[in-house]
PDB file of N, CA and C in Angstrom:
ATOM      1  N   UNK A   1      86.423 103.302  89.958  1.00  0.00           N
ATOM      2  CA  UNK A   1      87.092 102.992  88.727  1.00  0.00           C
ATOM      3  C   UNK A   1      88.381 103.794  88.687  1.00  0.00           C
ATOM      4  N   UNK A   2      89.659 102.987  88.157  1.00  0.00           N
ATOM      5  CA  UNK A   2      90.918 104.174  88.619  1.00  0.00           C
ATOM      6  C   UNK A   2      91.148 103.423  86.832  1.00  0.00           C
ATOM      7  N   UNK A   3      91.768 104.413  86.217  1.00  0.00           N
ATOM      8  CA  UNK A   3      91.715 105.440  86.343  1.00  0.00           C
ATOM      9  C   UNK A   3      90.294 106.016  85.837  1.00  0.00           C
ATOM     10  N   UNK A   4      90.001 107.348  86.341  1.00  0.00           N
ATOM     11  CA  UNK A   4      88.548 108.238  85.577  1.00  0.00           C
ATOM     12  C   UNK A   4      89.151 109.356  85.448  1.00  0.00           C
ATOM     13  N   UNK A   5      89.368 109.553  84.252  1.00  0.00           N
ATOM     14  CA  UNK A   5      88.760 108.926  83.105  1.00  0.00           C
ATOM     15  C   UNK A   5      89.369 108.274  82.784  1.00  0.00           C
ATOM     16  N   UNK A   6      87.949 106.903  82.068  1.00  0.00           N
ATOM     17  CA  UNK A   6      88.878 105.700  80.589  1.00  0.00           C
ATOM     18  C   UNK A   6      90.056 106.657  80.012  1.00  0.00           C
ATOM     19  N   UNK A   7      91.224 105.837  80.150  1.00  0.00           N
ATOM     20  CA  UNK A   7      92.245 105.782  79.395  1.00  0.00           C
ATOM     21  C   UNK A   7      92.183 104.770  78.103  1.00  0.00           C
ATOM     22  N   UNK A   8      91.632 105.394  77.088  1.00  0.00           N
ATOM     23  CA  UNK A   8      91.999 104.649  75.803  1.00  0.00           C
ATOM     24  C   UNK A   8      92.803 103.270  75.465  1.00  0.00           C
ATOM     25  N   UNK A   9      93.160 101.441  76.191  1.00  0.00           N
ATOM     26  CA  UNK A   9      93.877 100.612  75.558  1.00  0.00           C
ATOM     27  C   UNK A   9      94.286 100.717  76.970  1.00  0.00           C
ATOM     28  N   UNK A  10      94.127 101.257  77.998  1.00  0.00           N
ATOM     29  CA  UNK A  10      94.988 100.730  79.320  1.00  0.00           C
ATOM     30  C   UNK A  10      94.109 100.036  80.021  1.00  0.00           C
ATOM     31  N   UNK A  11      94.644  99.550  81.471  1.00  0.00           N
ATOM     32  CA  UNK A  11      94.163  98.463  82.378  1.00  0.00           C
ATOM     33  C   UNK A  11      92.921  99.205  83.134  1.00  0.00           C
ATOM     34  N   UNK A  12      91.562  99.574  83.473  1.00  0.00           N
ATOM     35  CA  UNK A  12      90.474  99.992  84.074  1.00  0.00           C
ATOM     36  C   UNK A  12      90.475  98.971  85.488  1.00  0.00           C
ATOM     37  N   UNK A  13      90.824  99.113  86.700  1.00  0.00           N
ATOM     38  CA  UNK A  13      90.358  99.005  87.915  1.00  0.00           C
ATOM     39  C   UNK A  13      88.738  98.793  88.523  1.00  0.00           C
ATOM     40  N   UNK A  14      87.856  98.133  88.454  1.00  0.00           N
ATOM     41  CA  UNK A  14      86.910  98.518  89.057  1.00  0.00           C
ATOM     42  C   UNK A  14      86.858  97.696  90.736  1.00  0.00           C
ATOM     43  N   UNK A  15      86.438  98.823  91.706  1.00  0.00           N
ATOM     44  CA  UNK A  15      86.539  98.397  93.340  1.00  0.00           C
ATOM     45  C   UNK A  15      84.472  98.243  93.275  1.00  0.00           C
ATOM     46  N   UNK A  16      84.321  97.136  93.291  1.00  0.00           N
ATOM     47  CA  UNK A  16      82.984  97.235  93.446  1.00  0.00           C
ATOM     48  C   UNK A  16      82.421  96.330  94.619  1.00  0.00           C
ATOM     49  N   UNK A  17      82.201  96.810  95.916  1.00  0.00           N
ATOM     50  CA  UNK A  17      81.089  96.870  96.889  1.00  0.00           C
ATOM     51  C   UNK A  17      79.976  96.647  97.170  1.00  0.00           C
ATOM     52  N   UNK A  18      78.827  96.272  98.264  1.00  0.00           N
ATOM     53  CA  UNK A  18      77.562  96.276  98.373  1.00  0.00           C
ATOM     54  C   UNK A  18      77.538  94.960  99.482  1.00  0.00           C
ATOM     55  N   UNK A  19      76.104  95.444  99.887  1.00  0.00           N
ATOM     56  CA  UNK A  19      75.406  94.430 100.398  1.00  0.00           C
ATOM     57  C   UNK A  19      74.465  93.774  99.625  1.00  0.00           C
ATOM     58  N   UNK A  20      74.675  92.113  99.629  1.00  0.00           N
ATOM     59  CA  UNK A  20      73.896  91.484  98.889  1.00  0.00           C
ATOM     60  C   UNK A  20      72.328  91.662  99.206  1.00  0.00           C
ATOM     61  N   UNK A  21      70.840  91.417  98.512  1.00  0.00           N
ATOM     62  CA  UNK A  21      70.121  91.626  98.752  1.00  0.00           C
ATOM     63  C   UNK A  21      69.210  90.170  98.534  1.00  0.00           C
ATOM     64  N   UNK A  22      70.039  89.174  97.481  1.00  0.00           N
ATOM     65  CA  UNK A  22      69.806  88.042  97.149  1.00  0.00           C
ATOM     66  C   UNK A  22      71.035  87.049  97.518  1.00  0.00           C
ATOM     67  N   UNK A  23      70.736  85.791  97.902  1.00  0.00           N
ATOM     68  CA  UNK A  23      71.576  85.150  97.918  1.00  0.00           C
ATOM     69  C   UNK A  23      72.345  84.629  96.492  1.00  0.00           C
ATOM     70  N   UNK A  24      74.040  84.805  96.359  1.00  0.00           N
ATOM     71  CA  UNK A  24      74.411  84.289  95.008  1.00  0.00           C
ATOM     72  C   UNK A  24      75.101  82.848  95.423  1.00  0.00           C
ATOM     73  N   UNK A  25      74.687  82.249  94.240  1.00  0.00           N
ATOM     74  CA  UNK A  25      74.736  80.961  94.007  1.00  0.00           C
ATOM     75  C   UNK A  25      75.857  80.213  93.448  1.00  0.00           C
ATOM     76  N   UNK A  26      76.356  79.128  93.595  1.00  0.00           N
ATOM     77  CA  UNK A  26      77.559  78.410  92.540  1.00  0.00           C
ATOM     78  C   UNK A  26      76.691  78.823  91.340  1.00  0.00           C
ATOM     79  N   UNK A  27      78.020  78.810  90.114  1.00  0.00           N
ATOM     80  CA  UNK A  27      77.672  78.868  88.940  1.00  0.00           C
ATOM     81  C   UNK A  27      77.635  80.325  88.563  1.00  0.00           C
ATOM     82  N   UNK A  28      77.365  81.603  89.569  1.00  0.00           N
ATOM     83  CA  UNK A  28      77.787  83.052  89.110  1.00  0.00           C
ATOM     84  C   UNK A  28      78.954  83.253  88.817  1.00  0.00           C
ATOM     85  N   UNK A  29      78.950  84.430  87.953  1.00  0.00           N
ATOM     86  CA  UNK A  29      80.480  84.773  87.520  1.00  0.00           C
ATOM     87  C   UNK A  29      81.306  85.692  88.346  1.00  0.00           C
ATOM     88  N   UNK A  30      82.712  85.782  88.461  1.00  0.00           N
ATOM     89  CA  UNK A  30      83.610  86.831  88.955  1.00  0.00           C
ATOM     90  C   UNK A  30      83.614  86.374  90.294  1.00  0.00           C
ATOM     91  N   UNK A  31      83.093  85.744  90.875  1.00  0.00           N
ATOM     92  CA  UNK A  31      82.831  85.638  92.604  1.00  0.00           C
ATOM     93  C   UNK A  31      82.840  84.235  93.715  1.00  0.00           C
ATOM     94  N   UNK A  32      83.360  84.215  94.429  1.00  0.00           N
ATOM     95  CA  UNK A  32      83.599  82.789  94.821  1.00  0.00           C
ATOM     96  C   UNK A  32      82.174  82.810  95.886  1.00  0.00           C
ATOM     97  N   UNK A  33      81.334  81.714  95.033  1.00  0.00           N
ATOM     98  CA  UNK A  33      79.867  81.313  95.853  1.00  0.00           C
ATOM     99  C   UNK A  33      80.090  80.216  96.738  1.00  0.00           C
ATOM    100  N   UNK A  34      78.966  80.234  97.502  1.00  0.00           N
ATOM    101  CA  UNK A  34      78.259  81.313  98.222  1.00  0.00           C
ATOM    102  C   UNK A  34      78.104  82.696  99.067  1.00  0.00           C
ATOM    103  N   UNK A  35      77.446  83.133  98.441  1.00  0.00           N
ATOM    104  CA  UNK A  35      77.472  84.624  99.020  1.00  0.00           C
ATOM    105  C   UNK A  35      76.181  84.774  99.470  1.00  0.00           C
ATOM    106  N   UNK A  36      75.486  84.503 100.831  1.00  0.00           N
ATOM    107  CA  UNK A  36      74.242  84.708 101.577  1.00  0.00           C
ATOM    108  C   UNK A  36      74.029  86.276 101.570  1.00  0.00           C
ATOM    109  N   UNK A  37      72.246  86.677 101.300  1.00  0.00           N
ATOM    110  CA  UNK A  37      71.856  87.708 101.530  1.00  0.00           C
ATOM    111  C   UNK A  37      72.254  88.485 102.972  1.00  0.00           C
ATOM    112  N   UNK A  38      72.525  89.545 102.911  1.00  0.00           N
ATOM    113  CA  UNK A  38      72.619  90.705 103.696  1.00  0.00           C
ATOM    114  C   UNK A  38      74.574  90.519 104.068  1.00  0.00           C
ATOM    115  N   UNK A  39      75.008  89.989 103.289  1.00  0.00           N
ATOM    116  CA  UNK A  39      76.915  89.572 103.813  1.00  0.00           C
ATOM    117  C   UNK A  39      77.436  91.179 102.851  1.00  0.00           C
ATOM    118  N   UNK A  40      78.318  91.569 103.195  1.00  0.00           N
ATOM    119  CA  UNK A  40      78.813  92.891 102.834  1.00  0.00           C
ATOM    120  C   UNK A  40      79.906  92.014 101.428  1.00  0.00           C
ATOM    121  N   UNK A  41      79.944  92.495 100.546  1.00  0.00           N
ATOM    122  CA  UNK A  41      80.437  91.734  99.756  1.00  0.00           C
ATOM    123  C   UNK A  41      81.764  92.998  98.566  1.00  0.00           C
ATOM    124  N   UNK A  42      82.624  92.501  98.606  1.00  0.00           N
ATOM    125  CA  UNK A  42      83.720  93.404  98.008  1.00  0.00           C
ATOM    126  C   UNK A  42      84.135  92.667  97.243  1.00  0.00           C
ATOM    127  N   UNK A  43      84.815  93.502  95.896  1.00  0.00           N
ATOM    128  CA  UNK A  43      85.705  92.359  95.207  1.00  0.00           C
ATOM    129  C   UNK A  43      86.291  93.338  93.852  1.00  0.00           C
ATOM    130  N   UNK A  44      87.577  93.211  93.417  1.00  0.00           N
ATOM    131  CA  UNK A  44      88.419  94.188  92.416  1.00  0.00           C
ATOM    132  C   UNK A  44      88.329  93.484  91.182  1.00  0.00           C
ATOM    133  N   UNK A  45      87.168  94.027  90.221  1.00  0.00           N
ATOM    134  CA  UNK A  45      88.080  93.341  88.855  1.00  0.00           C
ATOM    135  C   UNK A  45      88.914  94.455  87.728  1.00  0.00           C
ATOM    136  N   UNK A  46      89.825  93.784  87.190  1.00  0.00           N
ATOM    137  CA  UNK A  46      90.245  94.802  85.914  1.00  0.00           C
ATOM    138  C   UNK A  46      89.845  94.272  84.463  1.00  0.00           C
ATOM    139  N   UNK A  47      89.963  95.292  83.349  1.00  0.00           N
ATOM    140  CA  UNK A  47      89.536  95.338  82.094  1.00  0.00           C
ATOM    141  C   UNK A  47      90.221  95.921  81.314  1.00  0.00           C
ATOM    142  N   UNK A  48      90.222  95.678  80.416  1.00  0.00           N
ATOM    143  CA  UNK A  48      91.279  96.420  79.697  1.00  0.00           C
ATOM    144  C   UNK A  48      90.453  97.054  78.457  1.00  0.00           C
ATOM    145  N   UNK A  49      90.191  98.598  78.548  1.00  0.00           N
ATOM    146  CA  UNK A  49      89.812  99.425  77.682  1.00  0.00           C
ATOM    147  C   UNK A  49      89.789  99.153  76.434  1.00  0.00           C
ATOM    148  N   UNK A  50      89.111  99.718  75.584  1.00  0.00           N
ATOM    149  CA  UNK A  50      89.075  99.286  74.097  1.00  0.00           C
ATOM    150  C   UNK A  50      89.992 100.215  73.233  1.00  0.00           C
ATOM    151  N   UNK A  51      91.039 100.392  72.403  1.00  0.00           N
ATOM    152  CA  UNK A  51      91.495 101.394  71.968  1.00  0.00           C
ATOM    153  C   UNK A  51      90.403 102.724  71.440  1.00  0.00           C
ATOM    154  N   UNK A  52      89.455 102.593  71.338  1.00  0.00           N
ATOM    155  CA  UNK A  52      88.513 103.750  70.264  1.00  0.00           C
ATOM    156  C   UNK A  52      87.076 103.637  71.567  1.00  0.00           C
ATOM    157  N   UNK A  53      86.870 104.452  71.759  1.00  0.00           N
ATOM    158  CA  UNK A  53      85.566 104.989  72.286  1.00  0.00           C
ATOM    159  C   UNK A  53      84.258 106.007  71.661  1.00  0.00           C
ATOM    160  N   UNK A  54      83.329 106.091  71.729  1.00  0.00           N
ATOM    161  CA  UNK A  54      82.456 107.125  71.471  1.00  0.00           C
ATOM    162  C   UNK A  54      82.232 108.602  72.316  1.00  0.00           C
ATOM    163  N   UNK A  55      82.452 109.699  71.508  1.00  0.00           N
ATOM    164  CA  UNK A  55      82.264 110.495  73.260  1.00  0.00           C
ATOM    165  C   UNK A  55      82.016 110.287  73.886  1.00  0.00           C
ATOM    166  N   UNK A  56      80.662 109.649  74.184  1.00  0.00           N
ATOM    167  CA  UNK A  56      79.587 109.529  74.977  1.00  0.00           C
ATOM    168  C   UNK A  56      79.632 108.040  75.384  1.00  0.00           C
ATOM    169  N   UNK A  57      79.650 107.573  76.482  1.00  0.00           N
ATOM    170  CA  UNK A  57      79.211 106.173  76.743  1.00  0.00           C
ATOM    171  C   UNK A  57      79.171 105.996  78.004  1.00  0.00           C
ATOM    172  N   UNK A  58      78.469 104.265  77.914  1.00  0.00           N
ATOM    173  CA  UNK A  58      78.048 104.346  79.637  1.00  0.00           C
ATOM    174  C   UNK A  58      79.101 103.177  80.374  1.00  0.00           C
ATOM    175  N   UNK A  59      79.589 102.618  81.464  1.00  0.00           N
ATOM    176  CA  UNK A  59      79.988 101.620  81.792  1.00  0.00           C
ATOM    177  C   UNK A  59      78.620 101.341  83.036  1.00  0.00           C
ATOM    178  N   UNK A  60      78.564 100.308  82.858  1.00  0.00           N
ATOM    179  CA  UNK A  60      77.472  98.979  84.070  1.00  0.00           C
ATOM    180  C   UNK A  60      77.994  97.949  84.307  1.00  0.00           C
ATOM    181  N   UNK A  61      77.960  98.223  85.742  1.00  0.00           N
ATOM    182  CA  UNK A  61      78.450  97.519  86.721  1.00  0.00           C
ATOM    183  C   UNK A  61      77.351  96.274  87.192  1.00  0.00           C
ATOM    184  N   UNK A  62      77.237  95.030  87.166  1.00  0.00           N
ATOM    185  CA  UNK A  62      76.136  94.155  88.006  1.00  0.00           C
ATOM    186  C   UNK A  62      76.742  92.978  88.333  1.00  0.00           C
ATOM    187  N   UNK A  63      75.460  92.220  89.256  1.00  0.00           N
ATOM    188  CA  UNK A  63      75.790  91.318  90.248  1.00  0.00           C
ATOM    189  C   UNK A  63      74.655  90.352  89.912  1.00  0.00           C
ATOM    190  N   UNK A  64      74.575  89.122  88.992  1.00  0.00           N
ATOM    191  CA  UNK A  64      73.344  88.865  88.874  1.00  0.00           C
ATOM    192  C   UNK A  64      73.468  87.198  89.061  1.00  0.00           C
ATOM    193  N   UNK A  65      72.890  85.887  88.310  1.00  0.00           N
ATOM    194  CA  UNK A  65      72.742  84.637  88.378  1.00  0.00           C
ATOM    195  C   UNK A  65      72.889  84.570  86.892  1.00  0.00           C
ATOM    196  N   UNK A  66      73.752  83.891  87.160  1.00  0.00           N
ATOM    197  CA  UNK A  66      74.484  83.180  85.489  1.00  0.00           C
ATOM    198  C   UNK A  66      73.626  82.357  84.911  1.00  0.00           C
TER     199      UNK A  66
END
């Protein structure tokens, strides 16, 4: 994630990686399917921060079937 830390209202980077463990299917989000189990799979999305945060919070990252 660039930058870390959340910057308050700016653009968030995430570089997220892995080997698939399931095959993903047409119809998932963010990802051009098919993506066969065990293929090394990369891909950059950005977000754009919320102006106001809580101290404390979590960001989650996943890869699932729409």
């Amino acid at each position: 994630m660039t930058p870390d830390p959340v910057v308050l209202g700016a653009v968030e980077t995430f570089d997220i990686k892995g080997t698939m463990k399931k095959d993903i299917i047409a119809g998932d989000w963010l990802v051009t399917c098919p993506i066969t189990a065990g293929t090394v799979f990369s891909t950059t999305q950005e977000y754009t921060a919320p102006d106001e945060l809580p101290a404390k919070y979590t960001i989650a990252v996943a890869i699932g079937r729409g």
